[in-house]
PDB file of N, CA and C in Angstrom:
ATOM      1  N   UNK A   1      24.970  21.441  11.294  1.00  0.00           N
ATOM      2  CA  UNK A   1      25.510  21.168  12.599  1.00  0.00           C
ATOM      3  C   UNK A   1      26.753  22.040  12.794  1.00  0.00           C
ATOM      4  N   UNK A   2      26.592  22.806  13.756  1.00  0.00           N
ATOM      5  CA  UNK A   2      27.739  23.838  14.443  1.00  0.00           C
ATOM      6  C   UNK A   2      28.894  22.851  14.540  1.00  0.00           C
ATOM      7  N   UNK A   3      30.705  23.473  14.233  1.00  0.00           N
ATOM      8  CA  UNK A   3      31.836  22.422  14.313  1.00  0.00           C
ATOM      9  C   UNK A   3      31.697  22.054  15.588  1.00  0.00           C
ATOM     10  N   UNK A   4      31.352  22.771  16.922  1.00  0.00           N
ATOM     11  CA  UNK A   4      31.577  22.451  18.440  1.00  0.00           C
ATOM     12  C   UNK A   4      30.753  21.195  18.205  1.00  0.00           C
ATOM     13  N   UNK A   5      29.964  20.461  17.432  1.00  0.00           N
ATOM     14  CA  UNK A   5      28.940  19.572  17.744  1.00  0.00           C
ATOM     15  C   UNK A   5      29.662  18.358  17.257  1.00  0.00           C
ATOM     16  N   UNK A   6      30.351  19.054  15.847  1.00  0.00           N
ATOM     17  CA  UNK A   6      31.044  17.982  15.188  1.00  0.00           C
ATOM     18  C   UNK A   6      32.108  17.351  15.428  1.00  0.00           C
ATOM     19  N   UNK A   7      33.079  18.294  15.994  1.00  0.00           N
ATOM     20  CA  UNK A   7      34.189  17.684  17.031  1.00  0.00           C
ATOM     21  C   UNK A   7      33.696  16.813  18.091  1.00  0.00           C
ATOM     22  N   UNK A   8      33.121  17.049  18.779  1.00  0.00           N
ATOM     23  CA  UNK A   8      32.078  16.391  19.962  1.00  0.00           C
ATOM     24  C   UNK A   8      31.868  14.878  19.564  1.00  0.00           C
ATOM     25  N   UNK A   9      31.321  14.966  18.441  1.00  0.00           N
ATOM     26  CA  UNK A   9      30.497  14.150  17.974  1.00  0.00           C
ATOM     27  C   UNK A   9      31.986  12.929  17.616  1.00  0.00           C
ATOM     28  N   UNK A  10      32.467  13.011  17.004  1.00  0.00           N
ATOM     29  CA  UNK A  10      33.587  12.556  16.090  1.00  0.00           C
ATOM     30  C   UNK A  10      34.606  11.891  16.815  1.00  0.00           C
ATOM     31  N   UNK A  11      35.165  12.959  18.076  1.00  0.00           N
ATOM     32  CA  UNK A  11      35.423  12.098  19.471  1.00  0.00           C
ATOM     33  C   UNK A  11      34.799  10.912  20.284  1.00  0.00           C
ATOM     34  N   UNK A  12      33.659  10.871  20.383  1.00  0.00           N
ATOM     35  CA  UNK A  12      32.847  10.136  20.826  1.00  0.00           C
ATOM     36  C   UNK A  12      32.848   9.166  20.100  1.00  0.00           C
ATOM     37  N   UNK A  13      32.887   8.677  18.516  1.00  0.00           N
ATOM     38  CA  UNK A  13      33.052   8.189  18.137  1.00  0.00           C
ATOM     39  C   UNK A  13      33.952   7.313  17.887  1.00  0.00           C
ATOM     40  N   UNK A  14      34.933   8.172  18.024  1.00  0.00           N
ATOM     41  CA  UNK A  14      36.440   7.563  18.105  1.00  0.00           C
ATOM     42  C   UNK A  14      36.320   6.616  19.664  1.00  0.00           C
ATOM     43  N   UNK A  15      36.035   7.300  20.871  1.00  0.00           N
ATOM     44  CA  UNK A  15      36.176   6.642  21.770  1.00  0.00           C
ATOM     45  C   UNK A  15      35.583   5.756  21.588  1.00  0.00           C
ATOM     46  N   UNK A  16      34.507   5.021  21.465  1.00  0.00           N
ATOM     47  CA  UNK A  16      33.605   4.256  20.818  1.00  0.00           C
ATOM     48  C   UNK A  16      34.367   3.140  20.230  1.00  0.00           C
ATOM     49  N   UNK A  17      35.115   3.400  19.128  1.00  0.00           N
ATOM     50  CA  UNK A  17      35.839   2.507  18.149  1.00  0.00           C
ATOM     51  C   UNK A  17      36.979   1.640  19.113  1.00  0.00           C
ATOM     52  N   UNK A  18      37.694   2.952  19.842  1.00  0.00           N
ATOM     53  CA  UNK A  18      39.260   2.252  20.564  1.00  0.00           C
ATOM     54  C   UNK A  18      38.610   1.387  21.820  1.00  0.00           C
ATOM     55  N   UNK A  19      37.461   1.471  22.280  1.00  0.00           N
ATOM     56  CA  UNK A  19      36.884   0.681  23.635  1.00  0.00           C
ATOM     57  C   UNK A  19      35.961  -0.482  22.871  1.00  0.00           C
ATOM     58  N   UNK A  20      36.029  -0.442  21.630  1.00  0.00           N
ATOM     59  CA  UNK A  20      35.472  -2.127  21.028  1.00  0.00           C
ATOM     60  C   UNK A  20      36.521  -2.535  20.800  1.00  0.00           C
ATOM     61  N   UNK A  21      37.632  -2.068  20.619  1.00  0.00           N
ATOM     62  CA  UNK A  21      38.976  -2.900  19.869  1.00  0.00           C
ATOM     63  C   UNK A  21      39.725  -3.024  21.128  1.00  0.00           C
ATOM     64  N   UNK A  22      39.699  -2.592  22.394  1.00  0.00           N
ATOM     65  CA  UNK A  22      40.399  -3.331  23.573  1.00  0.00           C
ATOM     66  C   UNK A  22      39.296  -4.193  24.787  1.00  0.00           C
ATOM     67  N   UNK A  23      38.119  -4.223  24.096  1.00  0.00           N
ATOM     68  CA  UNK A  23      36.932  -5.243  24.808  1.00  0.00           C
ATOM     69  C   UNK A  23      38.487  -6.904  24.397  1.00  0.00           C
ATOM     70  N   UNK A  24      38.486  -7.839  25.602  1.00  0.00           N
ATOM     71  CA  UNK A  24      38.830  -9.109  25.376  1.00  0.00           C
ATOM     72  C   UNK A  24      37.798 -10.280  24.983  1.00  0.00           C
ATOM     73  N   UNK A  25      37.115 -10.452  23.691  1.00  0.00           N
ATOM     74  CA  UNK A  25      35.943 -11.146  23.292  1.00  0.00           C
ATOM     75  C   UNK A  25      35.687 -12.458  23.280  1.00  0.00           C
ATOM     76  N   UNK A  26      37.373 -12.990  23.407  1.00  0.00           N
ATOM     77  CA  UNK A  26      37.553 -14.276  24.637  1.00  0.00           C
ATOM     78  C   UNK A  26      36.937 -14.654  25.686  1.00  0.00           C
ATOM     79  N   UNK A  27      37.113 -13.599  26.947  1.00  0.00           N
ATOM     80  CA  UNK A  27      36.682 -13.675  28.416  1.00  0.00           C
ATOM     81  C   UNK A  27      34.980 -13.349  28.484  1.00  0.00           C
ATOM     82  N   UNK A  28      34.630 -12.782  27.123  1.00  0.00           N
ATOM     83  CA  UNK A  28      32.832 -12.273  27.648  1.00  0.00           C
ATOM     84  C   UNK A  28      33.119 -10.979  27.932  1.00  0.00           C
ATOM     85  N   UNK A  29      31.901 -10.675  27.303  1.00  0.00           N
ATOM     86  CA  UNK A  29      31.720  -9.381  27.017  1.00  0.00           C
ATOM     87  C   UNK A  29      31.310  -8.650  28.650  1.00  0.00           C
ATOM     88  N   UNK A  30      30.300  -9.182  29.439  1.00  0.00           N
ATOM     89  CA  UNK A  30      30.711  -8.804  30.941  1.00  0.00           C
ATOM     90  C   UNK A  30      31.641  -9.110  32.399  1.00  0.00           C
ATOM     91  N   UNK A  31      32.620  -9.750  31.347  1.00  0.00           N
ATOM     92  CA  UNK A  31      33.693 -10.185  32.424  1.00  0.00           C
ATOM     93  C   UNK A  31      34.336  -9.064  32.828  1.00  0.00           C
ATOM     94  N   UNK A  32      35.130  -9.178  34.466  1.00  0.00           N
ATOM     95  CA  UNK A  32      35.539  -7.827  35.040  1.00  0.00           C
ATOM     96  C   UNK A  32      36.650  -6.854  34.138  1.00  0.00           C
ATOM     97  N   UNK A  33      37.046  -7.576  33.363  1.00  0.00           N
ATOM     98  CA  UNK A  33      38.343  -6.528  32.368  1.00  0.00           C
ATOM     99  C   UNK A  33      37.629  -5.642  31.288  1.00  0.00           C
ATOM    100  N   UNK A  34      36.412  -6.458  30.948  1.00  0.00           N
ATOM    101  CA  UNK A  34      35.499  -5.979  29.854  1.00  0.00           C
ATOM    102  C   UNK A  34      34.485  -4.203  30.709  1.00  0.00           C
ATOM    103  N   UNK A  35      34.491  -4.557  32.597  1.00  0.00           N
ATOM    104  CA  UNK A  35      33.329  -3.628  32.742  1.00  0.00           C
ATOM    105  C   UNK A  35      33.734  -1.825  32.172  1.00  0.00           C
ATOM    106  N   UNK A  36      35.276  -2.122  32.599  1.00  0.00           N
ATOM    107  CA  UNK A  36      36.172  -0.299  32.432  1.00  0.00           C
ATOM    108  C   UNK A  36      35.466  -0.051  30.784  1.00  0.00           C
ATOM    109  N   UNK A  37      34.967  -0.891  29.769  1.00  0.00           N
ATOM    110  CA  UNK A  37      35.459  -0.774  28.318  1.00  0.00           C
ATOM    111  C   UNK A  37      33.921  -0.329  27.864  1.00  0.00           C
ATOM    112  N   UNK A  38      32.862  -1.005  28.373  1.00  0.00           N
ATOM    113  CA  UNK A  38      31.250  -1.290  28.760  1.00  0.00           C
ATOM    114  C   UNK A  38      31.084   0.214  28.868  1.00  0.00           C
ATOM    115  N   UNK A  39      31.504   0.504  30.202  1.00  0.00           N
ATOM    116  CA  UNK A  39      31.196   1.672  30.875  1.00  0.00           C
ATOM    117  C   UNK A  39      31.628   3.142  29.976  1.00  0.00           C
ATOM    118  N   UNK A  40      32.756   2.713  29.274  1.00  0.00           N
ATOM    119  CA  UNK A  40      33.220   4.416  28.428  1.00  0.00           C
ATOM    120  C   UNK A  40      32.540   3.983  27.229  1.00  0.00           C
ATOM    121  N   UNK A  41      32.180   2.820  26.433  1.00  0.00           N
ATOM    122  CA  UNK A  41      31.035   2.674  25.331  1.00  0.00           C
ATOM    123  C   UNK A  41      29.463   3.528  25.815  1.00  0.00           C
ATOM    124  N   UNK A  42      29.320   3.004  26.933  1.00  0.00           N
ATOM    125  CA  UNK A  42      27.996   3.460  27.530  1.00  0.00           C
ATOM    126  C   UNK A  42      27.910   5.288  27.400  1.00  0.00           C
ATOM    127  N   UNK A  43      29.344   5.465  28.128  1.00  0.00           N
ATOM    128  CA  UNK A  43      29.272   7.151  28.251  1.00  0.00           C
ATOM    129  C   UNK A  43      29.238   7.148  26.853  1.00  0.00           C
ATOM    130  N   UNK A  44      30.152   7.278  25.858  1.00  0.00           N
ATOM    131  CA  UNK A  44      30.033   7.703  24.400  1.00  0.00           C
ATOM    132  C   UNK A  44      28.923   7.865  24.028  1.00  0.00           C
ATOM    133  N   UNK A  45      28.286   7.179  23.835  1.00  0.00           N
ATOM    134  CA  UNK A  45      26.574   6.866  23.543  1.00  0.00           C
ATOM    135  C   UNK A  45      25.982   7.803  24.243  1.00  0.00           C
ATOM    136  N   UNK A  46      26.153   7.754  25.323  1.00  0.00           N
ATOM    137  CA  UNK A  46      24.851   8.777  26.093  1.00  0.00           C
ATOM    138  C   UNK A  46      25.748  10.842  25.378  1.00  0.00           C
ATOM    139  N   UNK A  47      27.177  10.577  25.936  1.00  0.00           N
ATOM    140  CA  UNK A  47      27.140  11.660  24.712  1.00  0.00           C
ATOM    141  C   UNK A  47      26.914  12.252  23.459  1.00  0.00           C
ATOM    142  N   UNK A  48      26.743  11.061  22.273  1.00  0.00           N
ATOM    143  CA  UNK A  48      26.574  11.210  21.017  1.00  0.00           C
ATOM    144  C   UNK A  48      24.966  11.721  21.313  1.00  0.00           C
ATOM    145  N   UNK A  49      23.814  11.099  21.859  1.00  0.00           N
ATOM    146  CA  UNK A  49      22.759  11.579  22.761  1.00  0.00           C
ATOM    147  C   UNK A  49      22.644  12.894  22.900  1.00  0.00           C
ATOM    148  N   UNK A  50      23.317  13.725  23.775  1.00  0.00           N
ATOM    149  CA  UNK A  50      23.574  14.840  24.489  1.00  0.00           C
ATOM    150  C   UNK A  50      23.471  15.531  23.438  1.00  0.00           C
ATOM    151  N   UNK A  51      24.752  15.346  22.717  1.00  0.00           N
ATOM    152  CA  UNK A  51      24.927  16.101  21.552  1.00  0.00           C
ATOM    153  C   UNK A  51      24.147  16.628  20.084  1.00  0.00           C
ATOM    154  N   UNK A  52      23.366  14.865  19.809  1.00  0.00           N
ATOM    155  CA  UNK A  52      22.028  15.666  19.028  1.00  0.00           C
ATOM    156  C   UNK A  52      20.741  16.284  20.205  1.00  0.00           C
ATOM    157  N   UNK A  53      20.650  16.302  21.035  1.00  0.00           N
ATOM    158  CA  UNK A  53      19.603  16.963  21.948  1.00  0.00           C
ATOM    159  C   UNK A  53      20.179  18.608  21.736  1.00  0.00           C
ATOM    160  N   UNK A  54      21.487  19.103  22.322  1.00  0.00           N
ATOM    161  CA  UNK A  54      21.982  20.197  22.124  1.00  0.00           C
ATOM    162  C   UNK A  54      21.887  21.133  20.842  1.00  0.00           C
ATOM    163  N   UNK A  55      22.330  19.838  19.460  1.00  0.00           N
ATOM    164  CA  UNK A  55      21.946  20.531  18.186  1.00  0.00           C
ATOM    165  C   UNK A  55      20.895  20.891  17.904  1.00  0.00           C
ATOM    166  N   UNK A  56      19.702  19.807  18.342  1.00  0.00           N
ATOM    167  CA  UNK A  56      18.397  20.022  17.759  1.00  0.00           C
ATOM    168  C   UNK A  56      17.738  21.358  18.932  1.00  0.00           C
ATOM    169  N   UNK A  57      18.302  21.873  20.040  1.00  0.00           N
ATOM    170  CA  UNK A  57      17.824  23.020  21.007  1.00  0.00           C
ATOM    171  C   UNK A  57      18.670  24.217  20.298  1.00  0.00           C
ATOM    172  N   UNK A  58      19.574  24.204  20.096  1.00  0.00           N
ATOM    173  CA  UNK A  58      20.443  25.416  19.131  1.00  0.00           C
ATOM    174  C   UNK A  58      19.088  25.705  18.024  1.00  0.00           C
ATOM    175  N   UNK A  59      18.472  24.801  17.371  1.00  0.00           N
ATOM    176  CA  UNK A  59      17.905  24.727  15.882  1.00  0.00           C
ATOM    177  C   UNK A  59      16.516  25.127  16.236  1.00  0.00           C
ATOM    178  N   UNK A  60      15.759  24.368  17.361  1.00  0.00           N
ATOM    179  CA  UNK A  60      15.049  25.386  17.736  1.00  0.00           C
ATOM    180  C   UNK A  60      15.160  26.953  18.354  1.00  0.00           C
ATOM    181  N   UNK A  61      15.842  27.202  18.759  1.00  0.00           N
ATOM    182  CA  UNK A  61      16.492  28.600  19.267  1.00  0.00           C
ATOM    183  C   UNK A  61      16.505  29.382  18.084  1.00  0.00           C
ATOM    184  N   UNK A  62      17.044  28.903  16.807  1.00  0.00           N
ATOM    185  CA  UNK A  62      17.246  29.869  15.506  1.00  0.00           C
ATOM    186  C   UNK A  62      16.094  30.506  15.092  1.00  0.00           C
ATOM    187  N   UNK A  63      14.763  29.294  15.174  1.00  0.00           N
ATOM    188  CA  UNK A  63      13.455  29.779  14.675  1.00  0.00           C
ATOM    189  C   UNK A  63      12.828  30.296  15.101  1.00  0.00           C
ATOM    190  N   UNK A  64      12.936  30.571  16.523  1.00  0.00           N
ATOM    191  CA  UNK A  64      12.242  31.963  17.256  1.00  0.00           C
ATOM    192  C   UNK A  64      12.825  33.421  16.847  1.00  0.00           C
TER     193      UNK A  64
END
């Protein structure tokens, strides 16, 4: 995996971590303070996504 993938990747992760640790698990997980926290978990994910799609098109690209 190219570093541009791994930085990528590693961020996403991180964001990931700091938006479970300010979810309030008191109020419910879809209560309105929880949706801002939902929504950047959601993006992370669909980037970590992106990101092996991108690696694995780089990897085909090599073998032609």
């Amino acid at each position: 995996m190219k570093t541009f993938y791994k930085v990528f990747l590693v961020l996403f992760i991180i964001f990931i971590g700091i938006n479970f640790y300010a979810i309030d698990w008191r109020s419910g997980f879809l209560d309105d303070e929880n949706t801002k926290f939902i929504f950047s978990i959601s993006s992370a994910i669909l980037g970590i996504i992106v990101v092996y799609i991108l690696h694995t098109w780089s990897k085909l690209a090599e073998r032609k």
